[in-house]
PDB file of N, CA and C in Angstrom:
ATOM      1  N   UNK A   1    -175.667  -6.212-227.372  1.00  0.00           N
ATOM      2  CA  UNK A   1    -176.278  -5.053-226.760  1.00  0.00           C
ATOM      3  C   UNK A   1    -177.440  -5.528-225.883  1.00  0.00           C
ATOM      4  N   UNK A   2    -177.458  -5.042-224.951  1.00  0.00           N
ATOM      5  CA  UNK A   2    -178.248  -5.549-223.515  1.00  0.00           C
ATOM      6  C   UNK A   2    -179.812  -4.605-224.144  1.00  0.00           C
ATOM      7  N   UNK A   3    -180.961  -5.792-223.825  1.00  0.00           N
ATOM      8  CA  UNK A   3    -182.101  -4.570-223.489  1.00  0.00           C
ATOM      9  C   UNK A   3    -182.585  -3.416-223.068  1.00  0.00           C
ATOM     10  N   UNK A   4    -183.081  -2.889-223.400  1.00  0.00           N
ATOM     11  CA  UNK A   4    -183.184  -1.437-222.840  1.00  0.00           C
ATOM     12  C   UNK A   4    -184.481  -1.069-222.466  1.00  0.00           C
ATOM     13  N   UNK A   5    -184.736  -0.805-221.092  1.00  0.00           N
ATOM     14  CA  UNK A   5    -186.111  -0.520-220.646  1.00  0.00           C
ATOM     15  C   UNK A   5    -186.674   0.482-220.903  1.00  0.00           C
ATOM     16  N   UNK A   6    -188.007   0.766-221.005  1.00  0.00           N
ATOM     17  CA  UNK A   6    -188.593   2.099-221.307  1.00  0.00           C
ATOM     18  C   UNK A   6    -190.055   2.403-221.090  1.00  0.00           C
ATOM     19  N   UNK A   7    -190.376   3.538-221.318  1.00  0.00           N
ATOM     20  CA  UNK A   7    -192.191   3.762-221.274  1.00  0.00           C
ATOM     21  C   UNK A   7    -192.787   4.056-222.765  1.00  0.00           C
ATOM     22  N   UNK A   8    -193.608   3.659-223.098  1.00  0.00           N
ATOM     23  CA  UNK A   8    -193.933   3.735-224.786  1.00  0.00           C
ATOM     24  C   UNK A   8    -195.532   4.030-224.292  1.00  0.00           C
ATOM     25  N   UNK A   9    -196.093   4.972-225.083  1.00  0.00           N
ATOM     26  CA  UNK A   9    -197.886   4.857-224.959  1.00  0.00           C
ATOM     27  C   UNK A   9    -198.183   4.464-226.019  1.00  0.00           C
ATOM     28  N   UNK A  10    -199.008   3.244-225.318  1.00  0.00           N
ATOM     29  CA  UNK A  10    -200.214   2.313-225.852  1.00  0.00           C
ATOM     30  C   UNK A  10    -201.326   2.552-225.494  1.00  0.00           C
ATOM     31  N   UNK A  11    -202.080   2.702-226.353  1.00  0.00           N
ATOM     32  CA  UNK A  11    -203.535   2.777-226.354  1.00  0.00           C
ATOM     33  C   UNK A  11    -203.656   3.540-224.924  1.00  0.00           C
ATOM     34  N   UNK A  12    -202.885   5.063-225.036  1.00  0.00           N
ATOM     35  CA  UNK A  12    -203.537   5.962-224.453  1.00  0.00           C
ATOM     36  C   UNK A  12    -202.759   6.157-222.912  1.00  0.00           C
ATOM     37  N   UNK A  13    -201.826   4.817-222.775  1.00  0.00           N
ATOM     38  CA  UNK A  13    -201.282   4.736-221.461  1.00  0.00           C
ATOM     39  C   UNK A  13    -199.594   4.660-221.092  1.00  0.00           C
ATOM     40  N   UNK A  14    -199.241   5.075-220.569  1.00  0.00           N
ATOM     41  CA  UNK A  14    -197.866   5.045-220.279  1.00  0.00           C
ATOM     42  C   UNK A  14    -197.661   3.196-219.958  1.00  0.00           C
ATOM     43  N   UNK A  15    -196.686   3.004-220.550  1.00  0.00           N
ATOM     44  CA  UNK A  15    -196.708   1.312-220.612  1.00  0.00           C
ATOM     45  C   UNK A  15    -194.836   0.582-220.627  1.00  0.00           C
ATOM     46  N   UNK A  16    -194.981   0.017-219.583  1.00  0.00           N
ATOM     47  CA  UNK A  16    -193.357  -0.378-219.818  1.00  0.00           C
ATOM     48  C   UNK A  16    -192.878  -1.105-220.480  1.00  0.00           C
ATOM     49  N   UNK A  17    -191.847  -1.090-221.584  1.00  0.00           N
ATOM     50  CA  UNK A  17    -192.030  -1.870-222.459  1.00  0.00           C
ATOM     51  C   UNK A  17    -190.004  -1.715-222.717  1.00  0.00           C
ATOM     52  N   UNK A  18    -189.725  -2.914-222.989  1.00  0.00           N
ATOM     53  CA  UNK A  18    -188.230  -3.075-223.192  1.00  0.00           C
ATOM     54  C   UNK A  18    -187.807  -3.284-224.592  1.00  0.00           C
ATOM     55  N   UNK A  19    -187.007  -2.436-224.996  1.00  0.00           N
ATOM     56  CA  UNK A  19    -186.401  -3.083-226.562  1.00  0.00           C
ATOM     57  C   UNK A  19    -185.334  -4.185-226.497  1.00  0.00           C
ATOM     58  N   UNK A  20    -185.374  -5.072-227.060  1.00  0.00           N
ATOM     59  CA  UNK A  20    -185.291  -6.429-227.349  1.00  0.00           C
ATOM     60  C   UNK A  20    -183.784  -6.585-228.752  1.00  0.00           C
ATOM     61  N   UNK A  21    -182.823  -6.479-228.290  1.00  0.00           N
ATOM     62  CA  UNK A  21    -182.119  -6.253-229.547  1.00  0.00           C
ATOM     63  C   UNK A  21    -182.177  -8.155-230.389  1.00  0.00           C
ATOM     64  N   UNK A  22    -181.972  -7.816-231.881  1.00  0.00           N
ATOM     65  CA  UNK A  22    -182.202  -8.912-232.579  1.00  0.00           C
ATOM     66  C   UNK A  22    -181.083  -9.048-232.650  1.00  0.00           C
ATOM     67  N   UNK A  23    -180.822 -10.814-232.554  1.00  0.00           N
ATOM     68  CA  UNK A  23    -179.298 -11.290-232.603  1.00  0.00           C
ATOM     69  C   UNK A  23    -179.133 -12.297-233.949  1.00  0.00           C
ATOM     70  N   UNK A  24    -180.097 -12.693-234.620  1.00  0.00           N
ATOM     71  CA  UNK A  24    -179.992 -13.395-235.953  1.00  0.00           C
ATOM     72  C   UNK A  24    -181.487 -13.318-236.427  1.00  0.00           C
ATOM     73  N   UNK A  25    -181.713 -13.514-238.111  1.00  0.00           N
ATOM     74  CA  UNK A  25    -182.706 -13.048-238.772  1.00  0.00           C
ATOM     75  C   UNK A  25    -183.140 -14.349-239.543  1.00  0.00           C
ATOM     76  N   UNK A  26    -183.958 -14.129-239.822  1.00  0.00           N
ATOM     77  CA  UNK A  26    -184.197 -15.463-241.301  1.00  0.00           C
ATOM     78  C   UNK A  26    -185.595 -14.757-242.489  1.00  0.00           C
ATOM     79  N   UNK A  27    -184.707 -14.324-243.082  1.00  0.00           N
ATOM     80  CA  UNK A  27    -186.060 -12.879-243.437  1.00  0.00           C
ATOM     81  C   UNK A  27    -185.842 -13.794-245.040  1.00  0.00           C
ATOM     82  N   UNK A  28    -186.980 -14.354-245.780  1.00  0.00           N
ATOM     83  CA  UNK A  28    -186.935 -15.071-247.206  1.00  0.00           C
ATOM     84  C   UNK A  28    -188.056 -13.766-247.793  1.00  0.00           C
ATOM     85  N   UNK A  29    -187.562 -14.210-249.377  1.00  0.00           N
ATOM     86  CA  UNK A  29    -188.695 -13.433-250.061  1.00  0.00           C
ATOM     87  C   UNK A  29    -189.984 -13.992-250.335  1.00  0.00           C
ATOM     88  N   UNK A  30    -190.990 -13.642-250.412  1.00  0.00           N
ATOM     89  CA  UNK A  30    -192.034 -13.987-251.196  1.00  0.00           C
ATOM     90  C   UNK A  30    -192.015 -13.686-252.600  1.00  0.00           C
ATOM     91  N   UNK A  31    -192.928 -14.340-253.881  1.00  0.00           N
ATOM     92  CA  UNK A  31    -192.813 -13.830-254.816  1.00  0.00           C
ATOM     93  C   UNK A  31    -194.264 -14.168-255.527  1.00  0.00           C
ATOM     94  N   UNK A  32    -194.501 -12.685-256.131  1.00  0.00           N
ATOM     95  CA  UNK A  32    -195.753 -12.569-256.811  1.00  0.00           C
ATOM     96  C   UNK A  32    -195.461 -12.487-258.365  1.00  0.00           C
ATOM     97  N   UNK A  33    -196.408 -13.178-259.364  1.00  0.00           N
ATOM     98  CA  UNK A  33    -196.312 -12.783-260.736  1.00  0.00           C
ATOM     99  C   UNK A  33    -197.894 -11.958-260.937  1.00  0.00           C
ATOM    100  N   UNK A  34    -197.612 -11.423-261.478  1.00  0.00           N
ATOM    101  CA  UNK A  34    -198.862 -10.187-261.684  1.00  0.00           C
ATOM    102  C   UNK A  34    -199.720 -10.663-263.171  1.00  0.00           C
ATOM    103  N   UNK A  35    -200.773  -9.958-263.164  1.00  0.00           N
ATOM    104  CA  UNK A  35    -201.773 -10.438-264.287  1.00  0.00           C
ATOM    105  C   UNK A  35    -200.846  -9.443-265.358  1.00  0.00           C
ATOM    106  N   UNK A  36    -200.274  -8.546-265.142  1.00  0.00           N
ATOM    107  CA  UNK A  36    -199.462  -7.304-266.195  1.00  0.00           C
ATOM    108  C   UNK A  36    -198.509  -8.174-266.325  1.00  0.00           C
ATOM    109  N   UNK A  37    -197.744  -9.583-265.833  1.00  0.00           N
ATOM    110  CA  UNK A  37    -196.591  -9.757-266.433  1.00  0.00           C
ATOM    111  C   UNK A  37    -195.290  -9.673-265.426  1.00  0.00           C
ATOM    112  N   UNK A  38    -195.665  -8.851-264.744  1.00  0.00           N
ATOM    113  CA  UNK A  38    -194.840  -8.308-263.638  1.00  0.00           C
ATOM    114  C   UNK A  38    -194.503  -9.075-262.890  1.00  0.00           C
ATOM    115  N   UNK A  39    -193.209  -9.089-262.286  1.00  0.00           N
ATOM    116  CA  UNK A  39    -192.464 -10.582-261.427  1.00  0.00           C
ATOM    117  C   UNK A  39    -191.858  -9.526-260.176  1.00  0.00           C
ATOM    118  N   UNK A  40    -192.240  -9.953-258.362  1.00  0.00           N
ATOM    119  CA  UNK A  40    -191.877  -8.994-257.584  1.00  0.00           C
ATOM    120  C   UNK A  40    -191.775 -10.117-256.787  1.00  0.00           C
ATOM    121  N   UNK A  41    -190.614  -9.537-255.674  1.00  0.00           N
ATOM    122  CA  UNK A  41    -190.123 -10.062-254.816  1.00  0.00           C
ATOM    123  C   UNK A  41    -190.374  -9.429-253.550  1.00  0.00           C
ATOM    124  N   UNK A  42    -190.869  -9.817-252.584  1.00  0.00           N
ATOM    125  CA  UNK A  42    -191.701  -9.031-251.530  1.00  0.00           C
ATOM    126  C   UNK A  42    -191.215  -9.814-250.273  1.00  0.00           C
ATOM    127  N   UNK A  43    -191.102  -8.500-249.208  1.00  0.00           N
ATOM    128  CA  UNK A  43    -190.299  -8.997-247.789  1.00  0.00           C
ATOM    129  C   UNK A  43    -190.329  -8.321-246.686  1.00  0.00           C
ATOM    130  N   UNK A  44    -190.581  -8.607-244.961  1.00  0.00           N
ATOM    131  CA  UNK A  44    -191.183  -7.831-243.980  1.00  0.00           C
ATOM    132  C   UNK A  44    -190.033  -7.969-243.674  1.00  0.00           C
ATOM    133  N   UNK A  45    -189.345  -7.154-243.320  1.00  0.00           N
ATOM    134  CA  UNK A  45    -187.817  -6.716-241.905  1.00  0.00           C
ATOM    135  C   UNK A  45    -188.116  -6.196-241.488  1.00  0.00           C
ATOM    136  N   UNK A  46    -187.978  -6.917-240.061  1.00  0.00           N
ATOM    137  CA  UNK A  46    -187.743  -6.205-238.819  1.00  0.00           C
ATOM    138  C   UNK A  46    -187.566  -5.602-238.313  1.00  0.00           C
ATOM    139  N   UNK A  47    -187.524  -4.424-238.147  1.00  0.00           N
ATOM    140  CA  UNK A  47    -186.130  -3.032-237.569  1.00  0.00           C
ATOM    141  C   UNK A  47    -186.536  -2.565-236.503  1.00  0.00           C
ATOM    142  N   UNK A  48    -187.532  -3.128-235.065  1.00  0.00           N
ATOM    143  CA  UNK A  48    -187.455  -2.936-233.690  1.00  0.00           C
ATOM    144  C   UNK A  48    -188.514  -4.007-233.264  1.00  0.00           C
ATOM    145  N   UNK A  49    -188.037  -4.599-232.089  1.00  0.00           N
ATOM    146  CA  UNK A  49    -188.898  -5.610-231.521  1.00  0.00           C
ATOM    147  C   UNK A  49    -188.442  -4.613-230.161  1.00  0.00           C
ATOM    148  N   UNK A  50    -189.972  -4.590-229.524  1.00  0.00           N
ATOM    149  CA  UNK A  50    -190.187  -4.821-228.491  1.00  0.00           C
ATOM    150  C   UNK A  50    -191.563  -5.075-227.558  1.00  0.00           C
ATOM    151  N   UNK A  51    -190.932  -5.919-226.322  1.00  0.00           N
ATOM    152  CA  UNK A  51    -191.610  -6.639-225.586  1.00  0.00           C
ATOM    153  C   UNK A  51    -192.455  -6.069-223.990  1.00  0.00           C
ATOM    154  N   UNK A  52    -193.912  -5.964-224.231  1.00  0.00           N
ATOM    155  CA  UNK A  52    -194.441  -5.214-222.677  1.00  0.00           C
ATOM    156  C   UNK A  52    -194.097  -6.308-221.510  1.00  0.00           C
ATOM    157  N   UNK A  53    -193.795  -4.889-221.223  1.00  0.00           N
ATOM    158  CA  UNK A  53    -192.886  -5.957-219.441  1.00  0.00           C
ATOM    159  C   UNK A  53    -194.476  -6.412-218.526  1.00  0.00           C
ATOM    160  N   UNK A  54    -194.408  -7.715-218.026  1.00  0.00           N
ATOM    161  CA  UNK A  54    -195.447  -7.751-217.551  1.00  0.00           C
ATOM    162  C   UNK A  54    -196.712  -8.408-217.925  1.00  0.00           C
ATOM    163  N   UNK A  55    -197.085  -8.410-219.547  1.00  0.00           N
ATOM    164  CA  UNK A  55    -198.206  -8.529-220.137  1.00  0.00           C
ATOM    165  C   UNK A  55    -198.015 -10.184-220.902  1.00  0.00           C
ATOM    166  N   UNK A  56    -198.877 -10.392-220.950  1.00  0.00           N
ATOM    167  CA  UNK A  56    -198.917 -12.445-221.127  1.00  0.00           C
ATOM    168  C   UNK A  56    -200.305 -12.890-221.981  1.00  0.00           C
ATOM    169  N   UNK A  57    -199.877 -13.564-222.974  1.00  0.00           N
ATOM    170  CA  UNK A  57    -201.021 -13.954-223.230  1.00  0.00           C
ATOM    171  C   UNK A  57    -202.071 -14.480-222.686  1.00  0.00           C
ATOM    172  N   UNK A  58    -203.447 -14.551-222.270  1.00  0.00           N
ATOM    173  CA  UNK A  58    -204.245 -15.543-221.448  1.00  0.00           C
ATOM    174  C   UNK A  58    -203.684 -16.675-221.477  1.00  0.00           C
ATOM    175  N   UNK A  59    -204.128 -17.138-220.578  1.00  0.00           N
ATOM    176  CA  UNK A  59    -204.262 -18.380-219.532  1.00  0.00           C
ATOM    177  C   UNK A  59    -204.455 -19.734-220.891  1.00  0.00           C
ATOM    178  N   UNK A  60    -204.128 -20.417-221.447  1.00  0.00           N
ATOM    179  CA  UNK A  60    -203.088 -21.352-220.550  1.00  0.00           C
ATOM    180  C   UNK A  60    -201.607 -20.967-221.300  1.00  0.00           C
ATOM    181  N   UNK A  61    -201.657 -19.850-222.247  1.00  0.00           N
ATOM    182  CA  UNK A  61    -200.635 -20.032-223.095  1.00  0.00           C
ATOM    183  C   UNK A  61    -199.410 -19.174-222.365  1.00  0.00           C
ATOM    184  N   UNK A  62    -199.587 -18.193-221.761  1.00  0.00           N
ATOM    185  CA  UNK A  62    -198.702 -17.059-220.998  1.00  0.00           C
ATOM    186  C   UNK A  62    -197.400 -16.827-221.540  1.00  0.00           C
ATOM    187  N   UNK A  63    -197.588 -17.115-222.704  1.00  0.00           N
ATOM    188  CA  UNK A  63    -196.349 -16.494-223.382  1.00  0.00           C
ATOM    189  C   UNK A  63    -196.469 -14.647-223.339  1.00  0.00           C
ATOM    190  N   UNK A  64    -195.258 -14.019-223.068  1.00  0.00           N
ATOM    191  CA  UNK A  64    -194.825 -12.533-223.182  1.00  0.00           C
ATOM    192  C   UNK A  64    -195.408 -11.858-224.572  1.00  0.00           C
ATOM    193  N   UNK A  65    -196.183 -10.572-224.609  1.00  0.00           N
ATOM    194  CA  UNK A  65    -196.400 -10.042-225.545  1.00  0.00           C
ATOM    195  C   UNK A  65    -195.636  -9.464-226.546  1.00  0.00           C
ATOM    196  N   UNK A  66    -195.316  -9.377-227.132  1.00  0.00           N
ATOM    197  CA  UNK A  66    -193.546  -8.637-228.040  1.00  0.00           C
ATOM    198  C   UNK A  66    -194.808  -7.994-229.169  1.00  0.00           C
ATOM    199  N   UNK A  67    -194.251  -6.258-229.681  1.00  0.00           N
ATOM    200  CA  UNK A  67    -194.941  -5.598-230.714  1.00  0.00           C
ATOM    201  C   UNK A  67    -193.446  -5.312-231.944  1.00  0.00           C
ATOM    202  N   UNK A  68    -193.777  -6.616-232.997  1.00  0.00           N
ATOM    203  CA  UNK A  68    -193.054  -6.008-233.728  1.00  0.00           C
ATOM    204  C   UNK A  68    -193.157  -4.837-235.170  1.00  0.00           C
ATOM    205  N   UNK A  69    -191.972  -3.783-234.686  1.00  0.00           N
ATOM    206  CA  UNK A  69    -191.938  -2.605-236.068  1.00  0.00           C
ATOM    207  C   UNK A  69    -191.167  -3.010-237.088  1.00  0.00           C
ATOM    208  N   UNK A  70    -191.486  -3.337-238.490  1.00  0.00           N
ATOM    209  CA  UNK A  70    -190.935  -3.245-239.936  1.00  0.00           C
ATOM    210  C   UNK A  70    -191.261  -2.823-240.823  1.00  0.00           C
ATOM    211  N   UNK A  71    -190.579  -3.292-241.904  1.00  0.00           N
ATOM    212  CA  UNK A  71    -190.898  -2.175-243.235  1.00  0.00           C
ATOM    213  C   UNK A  71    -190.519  -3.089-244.138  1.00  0.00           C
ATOM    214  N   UNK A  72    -191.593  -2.810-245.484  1.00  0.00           N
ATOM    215  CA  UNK A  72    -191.798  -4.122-246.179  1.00  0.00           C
ATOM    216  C   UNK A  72    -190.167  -3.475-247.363  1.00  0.00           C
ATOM    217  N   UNK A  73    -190.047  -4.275-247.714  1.00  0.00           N
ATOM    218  CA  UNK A  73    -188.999  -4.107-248.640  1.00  0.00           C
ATOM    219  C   UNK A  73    -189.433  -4.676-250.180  1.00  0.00           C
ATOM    220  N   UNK A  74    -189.603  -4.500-251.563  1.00  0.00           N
ATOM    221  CA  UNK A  74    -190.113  -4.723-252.623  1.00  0.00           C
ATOM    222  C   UNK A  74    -189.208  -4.260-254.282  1.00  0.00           C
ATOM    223  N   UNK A  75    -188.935  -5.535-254.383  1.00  0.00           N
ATOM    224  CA  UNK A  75    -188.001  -5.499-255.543  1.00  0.00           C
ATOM    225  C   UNK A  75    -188.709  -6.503-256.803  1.00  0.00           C
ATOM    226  N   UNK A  76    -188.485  -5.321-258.145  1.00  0.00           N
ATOM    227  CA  UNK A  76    -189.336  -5.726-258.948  1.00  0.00           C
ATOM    228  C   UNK A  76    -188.153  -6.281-260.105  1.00  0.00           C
ATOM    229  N   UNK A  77    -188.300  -7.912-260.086  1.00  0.00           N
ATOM    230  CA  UNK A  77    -187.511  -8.932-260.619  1.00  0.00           C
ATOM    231  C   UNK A  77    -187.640  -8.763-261.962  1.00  0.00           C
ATOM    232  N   UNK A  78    -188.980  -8.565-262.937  1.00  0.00           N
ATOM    233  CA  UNK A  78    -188.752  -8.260-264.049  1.00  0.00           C
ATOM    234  C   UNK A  78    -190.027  -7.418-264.285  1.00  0.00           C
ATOM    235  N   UNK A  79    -190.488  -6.931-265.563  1.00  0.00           N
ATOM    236  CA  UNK A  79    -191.481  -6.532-266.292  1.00  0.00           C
ATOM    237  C   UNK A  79    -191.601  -5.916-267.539  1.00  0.00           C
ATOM    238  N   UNK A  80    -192.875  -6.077-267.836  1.00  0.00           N
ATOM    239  CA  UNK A  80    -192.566  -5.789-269.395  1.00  0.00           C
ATOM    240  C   UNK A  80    -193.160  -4.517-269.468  1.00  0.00           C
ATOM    241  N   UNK A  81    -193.320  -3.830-268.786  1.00  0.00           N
ATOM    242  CA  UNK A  81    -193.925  -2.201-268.339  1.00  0.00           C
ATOM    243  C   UNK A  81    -192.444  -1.837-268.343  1.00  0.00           C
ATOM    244  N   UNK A  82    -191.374  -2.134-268.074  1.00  0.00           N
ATOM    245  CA  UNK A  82    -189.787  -1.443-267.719  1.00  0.00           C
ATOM    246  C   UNK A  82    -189.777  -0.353-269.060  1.00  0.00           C
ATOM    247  N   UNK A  83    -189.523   1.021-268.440  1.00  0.00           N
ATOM    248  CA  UNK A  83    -189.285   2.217-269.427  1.00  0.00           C
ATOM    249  C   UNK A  83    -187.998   2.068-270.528  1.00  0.00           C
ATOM    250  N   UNK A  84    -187.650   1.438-271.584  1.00  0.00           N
ATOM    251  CA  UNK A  84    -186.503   1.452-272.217  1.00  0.00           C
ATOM    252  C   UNK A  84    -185.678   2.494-271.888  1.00  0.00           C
ATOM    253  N   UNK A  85    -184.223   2.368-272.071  1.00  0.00           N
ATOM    254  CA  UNK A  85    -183.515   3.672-271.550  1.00  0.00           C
ATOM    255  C   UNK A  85    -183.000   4.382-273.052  1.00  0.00           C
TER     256      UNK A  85
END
């Protein structure tokens, strides 16, 4: 799927900005053990990249700005809080 151009407001301004479709991922978990015992598996995906047409980092680096949108995802591996059934 080809990019798709558009206007998005940023900070107040009409701003051109293209969505960027993702063609492969590499999304790993993190993992926390808690002072309760608690064992969680924690993870940012992706679900829209896009890039302001135009806009560059300063000078000397000028790489393209890209704003990415996700949503954390959180799976709880064990605990000893779990409600018996």
């Amino acid at each position: 799927m080809p990019e798709t151009k558009r206007k998005m407001q940023l900070l107040g301004t009409d701003t051109e900005v293209a969505d960027v479709p993702i063609v492969k991922s590499d999304e790993v978990f993190n993992y926390y053990e808690l002072e309760d015992g608690t064992k969680l598996k924690v993870k940012n995906v992706a679900t829209s990249i896009i890039r302001i047409e135009g806009q560059y980092m300063p000078l000397p680096d000028g790489r393209p700005i890209y704003i990415v949108l996700s949503s954390p995802v959180v799976n709880v591996e064990s605990s000893p809080l779990t409600k018996k059934q």
